[in-house]
C-alpha atoms as a PDB file:
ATOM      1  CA  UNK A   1     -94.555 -99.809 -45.650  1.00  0.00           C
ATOM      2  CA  UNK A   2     -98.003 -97.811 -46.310  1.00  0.00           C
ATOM      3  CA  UNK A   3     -96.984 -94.041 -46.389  1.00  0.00           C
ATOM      4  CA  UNK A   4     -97.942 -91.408 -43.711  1.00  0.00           C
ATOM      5  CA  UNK A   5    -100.505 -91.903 -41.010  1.00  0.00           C
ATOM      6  CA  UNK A   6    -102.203 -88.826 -39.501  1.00  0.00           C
ATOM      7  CA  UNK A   7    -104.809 -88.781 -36.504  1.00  0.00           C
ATOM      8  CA  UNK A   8    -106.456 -85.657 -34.789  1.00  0.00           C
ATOM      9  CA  UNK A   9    -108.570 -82.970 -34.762  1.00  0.00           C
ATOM     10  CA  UNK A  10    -109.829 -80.363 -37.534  1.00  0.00           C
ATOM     11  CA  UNK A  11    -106.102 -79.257 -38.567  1.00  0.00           C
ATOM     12  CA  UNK A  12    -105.116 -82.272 -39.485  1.00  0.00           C
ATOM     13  CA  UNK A  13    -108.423 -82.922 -41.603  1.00  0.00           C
ATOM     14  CA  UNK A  14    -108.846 -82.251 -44.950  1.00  0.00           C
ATOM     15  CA  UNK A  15    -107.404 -81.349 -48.578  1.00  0.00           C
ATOM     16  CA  UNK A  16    -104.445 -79.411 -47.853  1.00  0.00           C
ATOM     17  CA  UNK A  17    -103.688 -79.955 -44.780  1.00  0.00           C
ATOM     18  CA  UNK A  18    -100.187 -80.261 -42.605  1.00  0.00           C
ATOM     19  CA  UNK A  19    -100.017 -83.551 -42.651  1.00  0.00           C
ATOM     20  CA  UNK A  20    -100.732 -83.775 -46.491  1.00  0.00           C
ATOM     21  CA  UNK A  21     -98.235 -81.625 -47.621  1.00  0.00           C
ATOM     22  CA  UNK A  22     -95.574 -83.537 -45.232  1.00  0.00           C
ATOM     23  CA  UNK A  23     -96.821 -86.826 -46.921  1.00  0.00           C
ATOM     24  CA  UNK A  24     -95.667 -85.172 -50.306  1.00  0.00           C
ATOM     25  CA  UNK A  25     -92.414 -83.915 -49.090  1.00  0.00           C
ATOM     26  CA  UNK A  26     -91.248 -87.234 -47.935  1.00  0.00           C
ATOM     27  CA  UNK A  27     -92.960 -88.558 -50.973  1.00  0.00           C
ATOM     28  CA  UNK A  28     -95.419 -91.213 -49.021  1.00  0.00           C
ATOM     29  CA  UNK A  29     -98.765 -92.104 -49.751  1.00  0.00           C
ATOM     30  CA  UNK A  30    -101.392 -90.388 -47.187  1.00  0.00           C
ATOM     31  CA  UNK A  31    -103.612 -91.848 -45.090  1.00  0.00           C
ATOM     32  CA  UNK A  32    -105.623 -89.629 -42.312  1.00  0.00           C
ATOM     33  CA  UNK A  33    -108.780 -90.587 -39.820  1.00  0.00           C
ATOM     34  CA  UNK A  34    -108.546 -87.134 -37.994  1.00  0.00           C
ATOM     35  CA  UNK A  35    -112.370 -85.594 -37.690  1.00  0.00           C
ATOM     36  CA  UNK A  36    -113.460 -82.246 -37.186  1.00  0.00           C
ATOM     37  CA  UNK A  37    -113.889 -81.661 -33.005  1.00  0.00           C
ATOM     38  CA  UNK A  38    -111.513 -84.180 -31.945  1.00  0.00           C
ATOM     39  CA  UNK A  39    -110.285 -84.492 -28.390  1.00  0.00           C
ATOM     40  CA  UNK A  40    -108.207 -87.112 -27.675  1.00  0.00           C
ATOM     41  CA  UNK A  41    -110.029 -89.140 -25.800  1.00  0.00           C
ATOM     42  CA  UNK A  42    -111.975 -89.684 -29.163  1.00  0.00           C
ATOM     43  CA  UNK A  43    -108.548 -90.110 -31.060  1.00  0.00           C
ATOM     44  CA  UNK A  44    -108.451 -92.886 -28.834  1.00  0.00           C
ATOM     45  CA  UNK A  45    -111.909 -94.470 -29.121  1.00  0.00           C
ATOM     46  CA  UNK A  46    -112.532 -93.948 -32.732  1.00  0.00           C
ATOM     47  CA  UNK A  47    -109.410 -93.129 -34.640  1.00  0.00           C
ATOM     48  CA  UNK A  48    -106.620 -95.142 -33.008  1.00  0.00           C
ATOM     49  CA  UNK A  49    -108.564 -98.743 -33.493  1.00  0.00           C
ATOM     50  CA  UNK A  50    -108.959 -97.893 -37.310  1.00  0.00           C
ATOM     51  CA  UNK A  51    -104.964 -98.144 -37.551  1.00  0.00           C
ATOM     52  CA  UNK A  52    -104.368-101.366 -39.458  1.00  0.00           C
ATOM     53  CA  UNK A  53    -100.692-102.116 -40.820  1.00  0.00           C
ATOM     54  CA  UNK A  54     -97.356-100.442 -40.692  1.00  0.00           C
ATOM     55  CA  UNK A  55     -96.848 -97.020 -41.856  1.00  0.00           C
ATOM     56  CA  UNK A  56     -93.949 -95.230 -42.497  1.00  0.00           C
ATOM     57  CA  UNK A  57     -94.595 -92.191 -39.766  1.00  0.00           C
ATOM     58  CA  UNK A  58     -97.172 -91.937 -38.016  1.00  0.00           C
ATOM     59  CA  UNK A  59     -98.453 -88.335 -37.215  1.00  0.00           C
ATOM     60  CA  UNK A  60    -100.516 -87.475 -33.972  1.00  0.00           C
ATOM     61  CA  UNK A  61    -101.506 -83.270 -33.643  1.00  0.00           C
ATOM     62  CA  UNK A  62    -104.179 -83.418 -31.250  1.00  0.00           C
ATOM     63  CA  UNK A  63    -105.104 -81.409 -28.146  1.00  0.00           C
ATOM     64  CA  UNK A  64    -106.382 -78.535 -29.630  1.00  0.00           C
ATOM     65  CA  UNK A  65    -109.808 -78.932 -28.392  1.00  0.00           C
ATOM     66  CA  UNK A  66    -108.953 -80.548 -25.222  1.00  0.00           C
ATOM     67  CA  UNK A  67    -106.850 -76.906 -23.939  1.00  0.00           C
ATOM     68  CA  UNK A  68    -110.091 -74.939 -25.389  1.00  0.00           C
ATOM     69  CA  UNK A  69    -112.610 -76.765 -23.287  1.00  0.00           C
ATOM     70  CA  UNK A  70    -114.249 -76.129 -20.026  1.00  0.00           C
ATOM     71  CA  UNK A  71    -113.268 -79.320 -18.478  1.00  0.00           C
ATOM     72  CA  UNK A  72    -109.747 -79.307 -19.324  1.00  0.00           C
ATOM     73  CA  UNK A  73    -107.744 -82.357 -17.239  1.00  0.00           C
ATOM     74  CA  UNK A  74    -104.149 -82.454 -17.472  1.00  0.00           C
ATOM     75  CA  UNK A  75    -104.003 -85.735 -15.795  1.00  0.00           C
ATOM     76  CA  UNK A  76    -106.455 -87.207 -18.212  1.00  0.00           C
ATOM     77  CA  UNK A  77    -105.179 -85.871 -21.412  1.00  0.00           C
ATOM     78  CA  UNK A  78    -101.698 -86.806 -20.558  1.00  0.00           C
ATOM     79  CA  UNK A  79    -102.960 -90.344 -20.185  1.00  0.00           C
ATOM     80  CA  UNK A  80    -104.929 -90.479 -22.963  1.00  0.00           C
ATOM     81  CA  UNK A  81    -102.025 -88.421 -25.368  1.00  0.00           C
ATOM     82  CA  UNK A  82     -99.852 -91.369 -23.738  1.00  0.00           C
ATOM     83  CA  UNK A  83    -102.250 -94.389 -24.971  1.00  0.00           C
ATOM     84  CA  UNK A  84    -102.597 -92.599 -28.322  1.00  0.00           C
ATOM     85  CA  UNK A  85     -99.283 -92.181 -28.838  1.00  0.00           C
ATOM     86  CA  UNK A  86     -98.211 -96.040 -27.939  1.00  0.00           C
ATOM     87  CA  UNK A  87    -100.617 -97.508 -29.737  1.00  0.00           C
ATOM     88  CA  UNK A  88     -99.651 -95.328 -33.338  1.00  0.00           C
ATOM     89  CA  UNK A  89     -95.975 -96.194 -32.065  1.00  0.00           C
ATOM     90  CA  UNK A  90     -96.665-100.057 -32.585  1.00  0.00           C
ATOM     91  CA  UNK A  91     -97.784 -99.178 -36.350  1.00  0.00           C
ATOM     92  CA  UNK A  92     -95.185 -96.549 -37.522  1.00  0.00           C
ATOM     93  CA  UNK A  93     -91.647 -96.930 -38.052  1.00  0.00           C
ATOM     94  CA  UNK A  94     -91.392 -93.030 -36.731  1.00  0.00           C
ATOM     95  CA  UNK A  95     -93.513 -91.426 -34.500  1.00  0.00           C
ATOM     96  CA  UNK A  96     -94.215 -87.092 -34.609  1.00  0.00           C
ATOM     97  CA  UNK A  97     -96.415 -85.544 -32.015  1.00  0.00           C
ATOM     98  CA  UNK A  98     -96.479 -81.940 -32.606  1.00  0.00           C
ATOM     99  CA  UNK A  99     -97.210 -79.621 -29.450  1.00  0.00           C
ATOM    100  CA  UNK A 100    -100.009 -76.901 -29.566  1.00  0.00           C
ATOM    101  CA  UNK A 101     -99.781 -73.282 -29.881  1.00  0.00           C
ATOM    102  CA  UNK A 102     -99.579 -71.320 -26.924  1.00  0.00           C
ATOM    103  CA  UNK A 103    -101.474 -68.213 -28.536  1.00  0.00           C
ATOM    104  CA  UNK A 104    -104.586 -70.897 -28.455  1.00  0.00           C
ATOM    105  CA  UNK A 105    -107.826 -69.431 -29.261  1.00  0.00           C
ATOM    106  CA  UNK A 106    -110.058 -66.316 -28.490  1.00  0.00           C
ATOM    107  CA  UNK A 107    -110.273 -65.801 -25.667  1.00  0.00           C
ATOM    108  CA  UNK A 108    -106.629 -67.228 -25.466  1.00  0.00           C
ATOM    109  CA  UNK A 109    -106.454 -71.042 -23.534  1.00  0.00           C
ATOM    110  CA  UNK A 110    -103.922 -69.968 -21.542  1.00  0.00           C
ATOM    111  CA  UNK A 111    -102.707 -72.153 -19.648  1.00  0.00           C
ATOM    112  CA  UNK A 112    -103.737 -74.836 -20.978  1.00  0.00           C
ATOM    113  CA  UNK A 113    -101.737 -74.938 -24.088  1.00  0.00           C
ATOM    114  CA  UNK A 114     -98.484 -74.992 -21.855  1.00  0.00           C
ATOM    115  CA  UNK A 115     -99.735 -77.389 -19.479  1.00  0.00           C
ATOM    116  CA  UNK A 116    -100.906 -79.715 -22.366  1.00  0.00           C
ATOM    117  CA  UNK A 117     -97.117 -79.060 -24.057  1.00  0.00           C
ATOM    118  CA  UNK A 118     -95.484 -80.252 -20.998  1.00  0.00           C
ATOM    119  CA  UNK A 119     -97.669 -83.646 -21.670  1.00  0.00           C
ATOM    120  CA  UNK A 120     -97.033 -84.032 -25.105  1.00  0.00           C
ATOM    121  CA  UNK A 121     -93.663 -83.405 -24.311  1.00  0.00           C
ATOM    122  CA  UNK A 122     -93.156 -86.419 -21.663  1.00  0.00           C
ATOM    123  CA  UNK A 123     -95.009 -88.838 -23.842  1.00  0.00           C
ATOM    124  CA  UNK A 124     -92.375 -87.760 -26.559  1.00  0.00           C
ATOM    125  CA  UNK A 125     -89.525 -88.612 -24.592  1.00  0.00           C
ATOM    126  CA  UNK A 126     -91.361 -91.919 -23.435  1.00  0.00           C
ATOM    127  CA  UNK A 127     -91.887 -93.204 -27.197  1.00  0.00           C
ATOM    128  CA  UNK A 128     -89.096 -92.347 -28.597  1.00  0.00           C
ATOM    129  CA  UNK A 129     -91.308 -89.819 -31.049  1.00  0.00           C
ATOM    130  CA  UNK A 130     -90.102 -87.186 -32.911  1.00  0.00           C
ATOM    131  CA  UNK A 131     -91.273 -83.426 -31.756  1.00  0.00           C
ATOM    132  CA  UNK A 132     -92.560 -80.621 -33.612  1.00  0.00           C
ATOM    133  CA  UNK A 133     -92.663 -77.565 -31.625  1.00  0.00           C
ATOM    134  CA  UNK A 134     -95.479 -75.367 -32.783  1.00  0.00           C
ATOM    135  CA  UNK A 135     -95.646 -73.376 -29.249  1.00  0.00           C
ATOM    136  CA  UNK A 136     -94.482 -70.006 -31.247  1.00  0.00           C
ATOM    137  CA  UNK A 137     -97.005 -70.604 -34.342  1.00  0.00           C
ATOM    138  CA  UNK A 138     -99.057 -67.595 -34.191  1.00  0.00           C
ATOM    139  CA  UNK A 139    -100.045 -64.490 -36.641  1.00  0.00           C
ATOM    140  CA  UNK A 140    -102.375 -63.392 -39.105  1.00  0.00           C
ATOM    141  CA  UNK A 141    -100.691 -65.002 -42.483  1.00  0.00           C
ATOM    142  CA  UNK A 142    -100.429 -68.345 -40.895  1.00  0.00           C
ATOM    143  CA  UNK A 143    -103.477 -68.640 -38.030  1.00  0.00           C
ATOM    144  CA  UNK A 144    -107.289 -67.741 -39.144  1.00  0.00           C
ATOM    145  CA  UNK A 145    -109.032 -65.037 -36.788  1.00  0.00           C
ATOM    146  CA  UNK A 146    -110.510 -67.464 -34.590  1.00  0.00           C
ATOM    147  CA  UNK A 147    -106.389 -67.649 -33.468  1.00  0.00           C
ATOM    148  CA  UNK A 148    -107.370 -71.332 -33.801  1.00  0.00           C
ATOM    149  CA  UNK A 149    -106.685 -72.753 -37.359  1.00  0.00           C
ATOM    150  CA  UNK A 150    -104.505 -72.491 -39.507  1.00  0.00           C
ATOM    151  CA  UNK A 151    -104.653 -70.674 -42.913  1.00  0.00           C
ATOM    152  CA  UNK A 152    -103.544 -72.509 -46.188  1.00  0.00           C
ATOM    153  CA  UNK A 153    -100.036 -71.222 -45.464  1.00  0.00           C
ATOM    154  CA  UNK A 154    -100.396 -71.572 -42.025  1.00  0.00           C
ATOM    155  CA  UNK A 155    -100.606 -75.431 -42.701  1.00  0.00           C
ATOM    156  CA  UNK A 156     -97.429 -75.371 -45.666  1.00  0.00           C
ATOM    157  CA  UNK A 157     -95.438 -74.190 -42.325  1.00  0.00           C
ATOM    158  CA  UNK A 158     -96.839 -76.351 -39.996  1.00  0.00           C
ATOM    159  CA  UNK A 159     -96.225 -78.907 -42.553  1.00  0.00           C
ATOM    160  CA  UNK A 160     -92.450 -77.388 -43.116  1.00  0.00           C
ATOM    161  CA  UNK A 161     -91.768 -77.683 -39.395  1.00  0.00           C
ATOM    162  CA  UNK A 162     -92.677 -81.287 -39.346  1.00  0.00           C
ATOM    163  CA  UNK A 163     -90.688 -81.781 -42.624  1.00  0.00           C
ATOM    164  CA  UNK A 164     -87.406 -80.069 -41.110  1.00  0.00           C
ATOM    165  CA  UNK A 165     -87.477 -81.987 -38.015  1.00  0.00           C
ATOM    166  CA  UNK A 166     -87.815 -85.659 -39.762  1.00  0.00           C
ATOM    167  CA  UNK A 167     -85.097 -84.679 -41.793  1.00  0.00           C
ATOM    168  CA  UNK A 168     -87.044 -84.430 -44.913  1.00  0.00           C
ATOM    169  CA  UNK A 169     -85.195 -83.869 -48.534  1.00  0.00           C
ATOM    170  CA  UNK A 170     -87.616 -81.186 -49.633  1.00  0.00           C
ATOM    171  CA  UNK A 171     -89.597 -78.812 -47.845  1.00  0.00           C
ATOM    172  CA  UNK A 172     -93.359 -78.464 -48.377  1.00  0.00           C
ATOM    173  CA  UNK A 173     -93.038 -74.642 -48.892  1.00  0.00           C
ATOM    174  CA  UNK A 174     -91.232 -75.619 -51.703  1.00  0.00           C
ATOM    175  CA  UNK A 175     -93.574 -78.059 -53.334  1.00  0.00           C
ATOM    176  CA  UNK A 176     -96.382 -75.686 -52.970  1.00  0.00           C
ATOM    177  CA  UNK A 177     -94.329 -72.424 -54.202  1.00  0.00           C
ATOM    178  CA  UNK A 178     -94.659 -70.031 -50.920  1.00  0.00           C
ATOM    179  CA  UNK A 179     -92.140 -67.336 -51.497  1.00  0.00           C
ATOM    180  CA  UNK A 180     -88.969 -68.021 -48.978  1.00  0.00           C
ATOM    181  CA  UNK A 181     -90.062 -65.078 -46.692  1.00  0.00           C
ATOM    182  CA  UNK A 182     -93.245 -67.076 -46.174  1.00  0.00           C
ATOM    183  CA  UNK A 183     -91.753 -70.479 -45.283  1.00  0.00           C
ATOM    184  CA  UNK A 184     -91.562 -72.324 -41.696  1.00  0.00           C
END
């Protein structure tokens, strides 16, 4: 097996980020092709044909900028989510798709967020993944002004989320040493 797989959009980019600190919690080696701006139709094109091997889990967090766009299509991004999600399935022994938050931007997304969560959703039953709800991540600790992305402890709880619901032996919060009022 080859660790922790992560694809998506600017969240999931970068030192620090969600994904990382769940890769260190359930002590994997770390392996992300997310990029800055993502939708998923380019998760699809760009990131999901890089996949090469087996991994361990396989992480998809993507939608973000799909449910802030103009040209927002449910049916689309549902298909695409879908494709994304099978084809990350085939490489990873566990699959986590984590839904978006519904407090999505400024202005707010609404509804997009919930229409997009109702997707991601479906394609989780349909794969057998793993969920991480993140529909109630929100605030000015965790979230950035932009209400968009996440501060450096708004990614140790995103991360502790993930961790809790794959059953993971420590928590992020703990590796990184957030006090326990601060922790997902």
């Amino acid at each position: 097996m080859k660790g922790l797989l992560a694809l998506g959009d600017s969240i999931t980019v970068g030192e620090g980020s969600w994904a990382q600190w769940l890769a260190r919690a359930l002590d994997l080696h770390y392996t992300s092709y997310a990029v800055n701006g993502a939708v998923v139709a380019d998760v699809l094109r760009d990131q999901l044909p890089r996949v090469r091997g087996d991994y361990d889990v396989g992480c998809l967090y993507a939608g973000v900028n799909d449910a802030r766009g103009p040209r927002f299509d449910p049916d689309a991004f549902e298909r695409g989510f879908l494709a994304v999600a099978r084809g990350l399935r085939e490489h990873s022994t566990r699959l986590l798709l984590l839904t978006l938050p519904l407090r999505l931007g400024r202005p707010t997304a609404a509804p997009k967020p919930a229409i997009a969560n109702a997707a991601i959703r479906r394609v989780a039953r349909s794969t057998g993944a793993t969920l991480c709800e993140l529909e109630d991540f929100h605030g000015g600790v965790e979230v950035l002004p932009d209400a968009v992305h996440p501060t450096a402890v708004g990614q140790v709880v995103i991360a502790d989320r993930a961790a809790r619901v794959l059953g993971a032996p420590v928590m992020p919060s703990e590796l990184a040493g957030l006090p326990a009022e601060r922790r997902g």
